[in-house]
Protein backbone atom coordinates (compact mmCIF):
# COMPACT_ATOMS: atom_id res chain seq x y z
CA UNK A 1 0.00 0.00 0.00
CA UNK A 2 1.66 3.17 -1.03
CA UNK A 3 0.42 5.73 0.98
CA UNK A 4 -0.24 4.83 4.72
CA UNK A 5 -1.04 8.01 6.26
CA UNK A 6 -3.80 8.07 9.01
CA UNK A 7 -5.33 10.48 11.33
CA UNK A 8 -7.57 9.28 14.36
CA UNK A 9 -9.81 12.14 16.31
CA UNK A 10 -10.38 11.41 19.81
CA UNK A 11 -6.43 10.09 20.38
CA UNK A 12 -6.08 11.08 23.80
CA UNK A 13 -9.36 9.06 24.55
CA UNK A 14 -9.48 5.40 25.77
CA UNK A 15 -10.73 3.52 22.09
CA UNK A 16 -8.38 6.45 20.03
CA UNK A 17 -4.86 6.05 21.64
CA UNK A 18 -5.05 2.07 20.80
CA UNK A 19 -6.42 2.79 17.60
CA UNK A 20 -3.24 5.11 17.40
CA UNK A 21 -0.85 2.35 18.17
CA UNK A 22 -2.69 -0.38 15.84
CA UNK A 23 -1.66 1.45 13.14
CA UNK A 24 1.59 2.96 14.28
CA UNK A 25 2.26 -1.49 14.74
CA UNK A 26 1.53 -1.81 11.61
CA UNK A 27 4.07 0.94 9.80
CA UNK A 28 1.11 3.52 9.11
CA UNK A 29 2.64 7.06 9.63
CA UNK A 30 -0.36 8.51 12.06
CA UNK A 31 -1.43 11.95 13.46
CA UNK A 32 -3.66 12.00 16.29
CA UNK A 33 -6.32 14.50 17.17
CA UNK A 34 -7.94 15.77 20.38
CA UNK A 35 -9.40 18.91 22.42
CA UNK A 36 -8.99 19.15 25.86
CA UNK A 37 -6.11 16.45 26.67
CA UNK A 38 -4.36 17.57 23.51
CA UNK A 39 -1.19 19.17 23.81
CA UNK A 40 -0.39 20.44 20.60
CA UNK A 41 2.78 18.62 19.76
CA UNK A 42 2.40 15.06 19.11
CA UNK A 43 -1.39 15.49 19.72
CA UNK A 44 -2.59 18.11 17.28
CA UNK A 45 -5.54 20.29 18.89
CA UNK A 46 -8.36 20.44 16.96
CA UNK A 47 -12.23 21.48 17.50
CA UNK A 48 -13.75 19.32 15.05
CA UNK A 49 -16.79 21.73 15.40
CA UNK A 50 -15.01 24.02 13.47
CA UNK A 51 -15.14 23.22 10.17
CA UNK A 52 -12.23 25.29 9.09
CA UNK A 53 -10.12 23.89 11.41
CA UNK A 54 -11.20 20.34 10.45
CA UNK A 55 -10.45 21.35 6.99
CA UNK A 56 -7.21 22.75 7.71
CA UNK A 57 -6.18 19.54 9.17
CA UNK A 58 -7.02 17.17 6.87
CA UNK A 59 -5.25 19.65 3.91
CA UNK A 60 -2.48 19.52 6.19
CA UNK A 61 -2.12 15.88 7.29
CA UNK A 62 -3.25 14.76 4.00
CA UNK A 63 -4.39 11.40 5.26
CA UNK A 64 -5.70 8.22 2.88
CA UNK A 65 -7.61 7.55 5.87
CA UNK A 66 -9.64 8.69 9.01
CA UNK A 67 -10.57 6.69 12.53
CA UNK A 68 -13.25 9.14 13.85
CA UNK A 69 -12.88 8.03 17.55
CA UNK A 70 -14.35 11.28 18.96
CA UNK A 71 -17.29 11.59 20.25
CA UNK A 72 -19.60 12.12 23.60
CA UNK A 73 -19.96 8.68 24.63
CA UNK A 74 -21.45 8.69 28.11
CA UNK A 75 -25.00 8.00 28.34
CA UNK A 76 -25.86 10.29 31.29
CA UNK A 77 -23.22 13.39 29.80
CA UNK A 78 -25.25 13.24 26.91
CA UNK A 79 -28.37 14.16 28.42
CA UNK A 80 -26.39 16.62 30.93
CA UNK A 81 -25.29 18.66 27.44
CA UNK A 82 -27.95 17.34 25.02
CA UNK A 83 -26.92 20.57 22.59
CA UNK A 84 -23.15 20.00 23.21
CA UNK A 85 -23.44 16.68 22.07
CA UNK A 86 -25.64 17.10 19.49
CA UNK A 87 -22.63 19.23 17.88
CA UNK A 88 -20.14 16.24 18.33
CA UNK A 89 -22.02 13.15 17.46
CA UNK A 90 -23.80 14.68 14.90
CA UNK A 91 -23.01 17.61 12.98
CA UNK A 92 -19.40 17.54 13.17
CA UNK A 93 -19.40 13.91 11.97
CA UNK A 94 -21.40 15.16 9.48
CA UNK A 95 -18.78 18.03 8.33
CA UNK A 96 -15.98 15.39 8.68
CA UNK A 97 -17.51 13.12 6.42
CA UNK A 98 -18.40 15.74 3.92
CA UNK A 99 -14.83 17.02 3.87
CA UNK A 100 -13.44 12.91 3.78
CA UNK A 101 -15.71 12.17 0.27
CA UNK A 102 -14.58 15.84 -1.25
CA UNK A 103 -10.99 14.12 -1.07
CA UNK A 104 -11.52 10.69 -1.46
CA UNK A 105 -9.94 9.66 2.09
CA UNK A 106 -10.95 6.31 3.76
CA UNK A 107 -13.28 7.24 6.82
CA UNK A 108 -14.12 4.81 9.58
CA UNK A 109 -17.37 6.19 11.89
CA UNK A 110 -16.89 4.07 15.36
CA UNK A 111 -20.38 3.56 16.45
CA UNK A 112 -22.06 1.92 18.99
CA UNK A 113 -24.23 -1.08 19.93
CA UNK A 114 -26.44 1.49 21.48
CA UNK A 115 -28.10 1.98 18.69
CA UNK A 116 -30.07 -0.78 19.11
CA UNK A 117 -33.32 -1.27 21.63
CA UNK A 118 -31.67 -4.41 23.12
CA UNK A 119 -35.08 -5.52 24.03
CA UNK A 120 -35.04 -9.21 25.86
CA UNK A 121 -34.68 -11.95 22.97
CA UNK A 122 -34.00 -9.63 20.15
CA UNK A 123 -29.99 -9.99 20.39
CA UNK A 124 -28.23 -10.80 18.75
CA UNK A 125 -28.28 -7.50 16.35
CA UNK A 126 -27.47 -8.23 12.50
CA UNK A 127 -25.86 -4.81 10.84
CA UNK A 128 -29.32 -4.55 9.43
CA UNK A 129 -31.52 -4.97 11.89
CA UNK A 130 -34.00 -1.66 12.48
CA UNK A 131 -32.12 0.28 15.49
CA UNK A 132 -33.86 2.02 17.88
CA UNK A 133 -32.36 3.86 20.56
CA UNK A 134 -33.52 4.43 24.05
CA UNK A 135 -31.36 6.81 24.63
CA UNK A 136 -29.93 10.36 23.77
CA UNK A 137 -26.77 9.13 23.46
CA UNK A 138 -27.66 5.96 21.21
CA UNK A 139 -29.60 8.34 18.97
CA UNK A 140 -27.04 10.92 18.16
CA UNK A 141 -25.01 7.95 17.22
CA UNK A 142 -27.27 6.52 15.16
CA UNK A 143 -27.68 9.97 13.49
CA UNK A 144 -24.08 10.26 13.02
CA UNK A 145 -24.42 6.89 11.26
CA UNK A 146 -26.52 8.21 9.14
CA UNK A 147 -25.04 11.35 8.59
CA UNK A 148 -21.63 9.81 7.57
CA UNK A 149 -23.72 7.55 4.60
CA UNK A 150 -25.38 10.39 3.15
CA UNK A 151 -22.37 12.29 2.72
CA UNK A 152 -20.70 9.58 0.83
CA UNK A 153 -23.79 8.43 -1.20
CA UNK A 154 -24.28 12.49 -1.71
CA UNK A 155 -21.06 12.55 -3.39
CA UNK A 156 -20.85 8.85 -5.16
CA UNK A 157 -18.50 7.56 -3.00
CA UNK A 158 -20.17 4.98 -1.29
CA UNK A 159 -17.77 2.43 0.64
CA UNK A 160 -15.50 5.31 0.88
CA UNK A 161 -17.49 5.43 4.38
CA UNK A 162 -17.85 2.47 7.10
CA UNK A 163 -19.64 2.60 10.10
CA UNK A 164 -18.27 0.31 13.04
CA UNK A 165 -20.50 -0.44 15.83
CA UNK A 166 -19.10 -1.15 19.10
CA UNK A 167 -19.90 -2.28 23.00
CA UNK A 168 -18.65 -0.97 26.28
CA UNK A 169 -14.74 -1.07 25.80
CA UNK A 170 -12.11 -1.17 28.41
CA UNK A 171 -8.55 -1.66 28.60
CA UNK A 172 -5.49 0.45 29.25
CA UNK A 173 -6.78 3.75 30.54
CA UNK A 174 -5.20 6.69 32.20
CA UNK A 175 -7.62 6.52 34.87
CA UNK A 176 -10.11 4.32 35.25
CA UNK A 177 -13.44 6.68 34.77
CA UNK A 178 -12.45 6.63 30.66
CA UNK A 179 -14.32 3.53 30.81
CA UNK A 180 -17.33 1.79 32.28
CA UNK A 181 -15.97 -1.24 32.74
CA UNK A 182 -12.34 0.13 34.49
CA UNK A 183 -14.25 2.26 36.95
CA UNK A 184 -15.54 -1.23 38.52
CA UNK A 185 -12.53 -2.12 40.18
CA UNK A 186 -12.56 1.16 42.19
CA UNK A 187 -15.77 0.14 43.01
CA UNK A 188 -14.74 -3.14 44.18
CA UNK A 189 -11.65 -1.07 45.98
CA UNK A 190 -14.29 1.27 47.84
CA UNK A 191 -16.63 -2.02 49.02
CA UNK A 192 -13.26 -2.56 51.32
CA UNK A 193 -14.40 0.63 53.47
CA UNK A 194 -16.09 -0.08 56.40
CA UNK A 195 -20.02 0.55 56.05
CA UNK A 196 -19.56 0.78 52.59
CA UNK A 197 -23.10 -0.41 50.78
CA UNK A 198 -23.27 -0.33 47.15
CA UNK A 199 -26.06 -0.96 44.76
CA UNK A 200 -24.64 -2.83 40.93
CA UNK A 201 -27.09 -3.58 38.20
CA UNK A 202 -26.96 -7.10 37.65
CA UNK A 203 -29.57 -7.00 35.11
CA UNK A 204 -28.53 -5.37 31.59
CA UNK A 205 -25.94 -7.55 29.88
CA UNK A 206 -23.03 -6.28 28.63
CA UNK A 207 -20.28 -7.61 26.43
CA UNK A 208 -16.84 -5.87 27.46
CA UNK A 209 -14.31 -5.64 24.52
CA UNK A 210 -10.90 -4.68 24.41
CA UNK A 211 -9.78 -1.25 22.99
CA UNK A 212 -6.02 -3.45 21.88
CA UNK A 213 -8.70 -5.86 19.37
CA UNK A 214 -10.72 -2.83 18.07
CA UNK A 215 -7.49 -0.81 17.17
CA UNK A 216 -6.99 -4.16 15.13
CA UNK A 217 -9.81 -4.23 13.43
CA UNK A 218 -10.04 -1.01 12.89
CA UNK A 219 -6.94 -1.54 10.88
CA UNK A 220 -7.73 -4.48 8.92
CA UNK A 221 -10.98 -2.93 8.00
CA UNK A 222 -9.00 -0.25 6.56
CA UNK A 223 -6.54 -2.42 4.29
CA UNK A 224 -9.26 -4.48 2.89
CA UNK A 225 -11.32 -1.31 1.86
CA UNK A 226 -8.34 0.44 0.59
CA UNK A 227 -7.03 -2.65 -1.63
CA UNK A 228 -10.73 -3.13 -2.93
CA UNK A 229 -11.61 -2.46 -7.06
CA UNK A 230 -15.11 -1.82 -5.67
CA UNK A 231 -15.47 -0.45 -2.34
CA UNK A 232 -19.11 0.14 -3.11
CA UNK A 233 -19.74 -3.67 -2.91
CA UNK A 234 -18.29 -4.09 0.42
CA UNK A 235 -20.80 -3.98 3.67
CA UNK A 236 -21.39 -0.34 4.75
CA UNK A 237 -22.20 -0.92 8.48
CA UNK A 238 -20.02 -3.60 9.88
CA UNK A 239 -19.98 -4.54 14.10
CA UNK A 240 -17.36 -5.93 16.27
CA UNK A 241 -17.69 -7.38 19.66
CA UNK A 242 -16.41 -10.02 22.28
CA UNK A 243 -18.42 -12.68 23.12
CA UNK A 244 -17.59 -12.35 26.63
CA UNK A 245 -21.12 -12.22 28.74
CA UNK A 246 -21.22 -10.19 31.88
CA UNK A 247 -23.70 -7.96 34.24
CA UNK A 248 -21.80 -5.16 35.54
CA UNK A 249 -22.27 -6.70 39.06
CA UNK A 250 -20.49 -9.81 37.15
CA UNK A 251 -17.47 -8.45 36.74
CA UNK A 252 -17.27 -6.98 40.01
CA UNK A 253 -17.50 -10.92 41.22
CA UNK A 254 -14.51 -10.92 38.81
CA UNK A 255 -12.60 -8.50 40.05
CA UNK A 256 -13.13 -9.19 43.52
CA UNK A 257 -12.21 -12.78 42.82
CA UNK A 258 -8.93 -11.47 40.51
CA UNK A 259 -7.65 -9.45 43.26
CA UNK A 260 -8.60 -11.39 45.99
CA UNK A 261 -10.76 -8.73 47.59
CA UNK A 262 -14.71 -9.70 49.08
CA UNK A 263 -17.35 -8.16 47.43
CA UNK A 264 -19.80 -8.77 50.01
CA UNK A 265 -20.91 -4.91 50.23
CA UNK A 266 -22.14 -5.29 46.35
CA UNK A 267 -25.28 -5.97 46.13
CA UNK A 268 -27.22 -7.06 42.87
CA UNK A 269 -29.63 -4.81 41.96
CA UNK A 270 -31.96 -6.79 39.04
CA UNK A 271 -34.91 -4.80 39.36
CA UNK A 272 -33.35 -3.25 35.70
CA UNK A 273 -34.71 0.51 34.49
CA UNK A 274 -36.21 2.94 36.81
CA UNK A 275 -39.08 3.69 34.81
CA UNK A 276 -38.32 7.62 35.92
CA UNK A 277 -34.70 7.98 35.67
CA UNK A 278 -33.43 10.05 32.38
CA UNK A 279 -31.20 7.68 31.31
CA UNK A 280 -32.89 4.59 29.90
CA UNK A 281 -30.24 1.55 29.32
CA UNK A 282 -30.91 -1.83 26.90
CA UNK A 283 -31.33 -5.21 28.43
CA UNK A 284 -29.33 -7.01 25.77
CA UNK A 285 -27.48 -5.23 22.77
CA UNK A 286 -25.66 -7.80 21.48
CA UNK A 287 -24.06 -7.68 18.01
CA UNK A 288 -23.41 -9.85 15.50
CA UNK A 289 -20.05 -9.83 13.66
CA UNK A 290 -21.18 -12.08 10.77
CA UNK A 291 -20.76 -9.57 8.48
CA UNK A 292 -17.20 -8.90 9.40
CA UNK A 293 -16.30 -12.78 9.10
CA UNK A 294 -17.77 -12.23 5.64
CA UNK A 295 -14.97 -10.35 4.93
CA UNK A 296 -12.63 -12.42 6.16
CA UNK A 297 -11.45 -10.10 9.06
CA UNK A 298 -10.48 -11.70 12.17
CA UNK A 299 -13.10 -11.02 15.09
CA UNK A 300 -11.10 -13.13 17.72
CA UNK A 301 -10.77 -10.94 21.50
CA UNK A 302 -9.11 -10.84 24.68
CA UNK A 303 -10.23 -13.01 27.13
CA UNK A 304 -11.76 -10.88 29.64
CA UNK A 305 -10.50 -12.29 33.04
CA UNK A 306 -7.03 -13.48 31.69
CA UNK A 307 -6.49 -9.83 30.53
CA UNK A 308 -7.47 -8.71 34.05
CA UNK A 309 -5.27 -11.14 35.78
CA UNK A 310 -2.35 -9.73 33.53
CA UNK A 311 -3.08 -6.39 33.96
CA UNK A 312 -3.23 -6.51 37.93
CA UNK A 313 -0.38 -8.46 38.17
CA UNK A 314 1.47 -5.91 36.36
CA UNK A 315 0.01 -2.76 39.09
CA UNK A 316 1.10 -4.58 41.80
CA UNK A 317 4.90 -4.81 40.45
């Protein structure tokens, strides 16, 4: 492949900095993006609500492709800054896309698994299954989605445009609220204090995957698009996920079990969505990844627990 230039938005975040280093493994030349953890230097500093300066980056960077990592991505931020987010999830994707298909650049739209109602017995979700989102959050994804296909079909350039759906990630993080899944262990850490009492759901399922194996298949998406005669044949909306089953009270079992620590102040909540709060989560948003086997990309993961085990061990060193 001649020209392997990348750019990822959202690199300082927990999915973009792996995404960073899939293709950096892989002898990609890559420039990173970011706002508020950005310094400038090795992280360029861009508000991708600016369109100028979204423009100005690409004309500068000159990528063959784009990783759009950025985004709002926690449910109950969303609907604390339904207008802010709105303006990230939506219309800047939207701007980004436009400007991708005006120069013919690769661009990969990480999605979510959110998008989907998760309803009990509907999982697991096919790429084309009808989504419907219960919550802000899921919506403006799904709208980004959408977004990031019209601009491409607007300009004839369909398969110049992939959307890749997601689940809760976790992995290396530079502190552990970046991801739902990390924050558990402090949880498990602050069931240690004495009189501690802590409510977990243990009703919505939730299939953890590791940032390391999206970065991966974020890549090999990328070289099989790139090296295709006709992109436009190729899946539009593909989905990756482990197959790794857990409630988040689950993997605080794990946890407590991986560090050695009781869990006895956790208690399961299974009473699943107050019919009142905000926020409204799935039961079951599982997603299929038959249409990335089609394709012949590898959809192996992690294991969940021996990742954990590693990754402890390594802390306590």
């Amino acid at each position: 492949m001649p020209d392997k230039t990348a750019l990822v938005t959202g690199s300082t975040g927990l999915l973009g900095r792996q995404v960073v280093r899939a293709f950096e493994r892989n002898k990609w030349n890559v420039t990173g993006t970011g706002y508020s953890r950005a310094d400038g230097l090795t992280i360029l500093k861009v508000d991708l609500s600016n369109a100028s300066e979204a423009e100005a980056t690409l004309d500068k960077v000159r990528p063959r492709l784009v990783v759009h990592c950025a985004a709002n991505r926690f449910p109950d931020k969303c609907d604390e800054d339904p207008e802010g987010t709105r303006a990230l999830n939506v219309a800047a994707t939207r701007t980004l896309a436009s400007l991708c298909a005006a120069r013919d650049i690769f661009l990969i739209y990480i999605s979510t698994d959110y998008v989907f109602p998760g309803k009990p017995g509907d999982a697991p979700y096919e790429a084309d299954a009808k989504p419907q989102p219960t919550n802000l959050y899921g919506q403006t994804k799904l709208d980004g989605e959408f977004a990031v296909l019209e601009e491409f079909k607007g300009a004839g350039k369909q398969g110049l445009g992939v959307v890749l759906r997601v689940p809760v990630l976790y992995g290396d993080a530079e502190m552990p609220t970046e991801s739902a899944v990390n924050v558990l262990l402090e949880t498990v850490w602050k069931a240690q204090e004495p009189g501690a009492k802590i409510k977990m759901d243990h009703w919505a399922l939730r299939y953890p995957t590791n940032t390391e194996d999206v970065g991966r298949v974020c890549h090999d998406v990328s070289v099989k698009y790139l090296g295709s005669d006709d992109r436009s044949a190729l899946p539009q909306i593909l989905q990756f996920t482990s197959e790794d089953k857990f409630t988040k009270y689950e993997i605080c079992q794990h946890f407590g079990e991986i560090m050695g620590l009781s869990i006895a102040a956790i208690e399961p909540n299974t009473e699943g969505n107050d019919p009142n709060a905000a926020v409204q989560r799935p039961y079951d948003c599982h997603l299929s990844t038959r249409a990335l086997k089609d394709l012949g990309i590898d959809v192996s993961t992690q294991d969940f627990t021996g990742w954990w085990r590693w990754n402890v061990r390594a802390f306590r060193k």
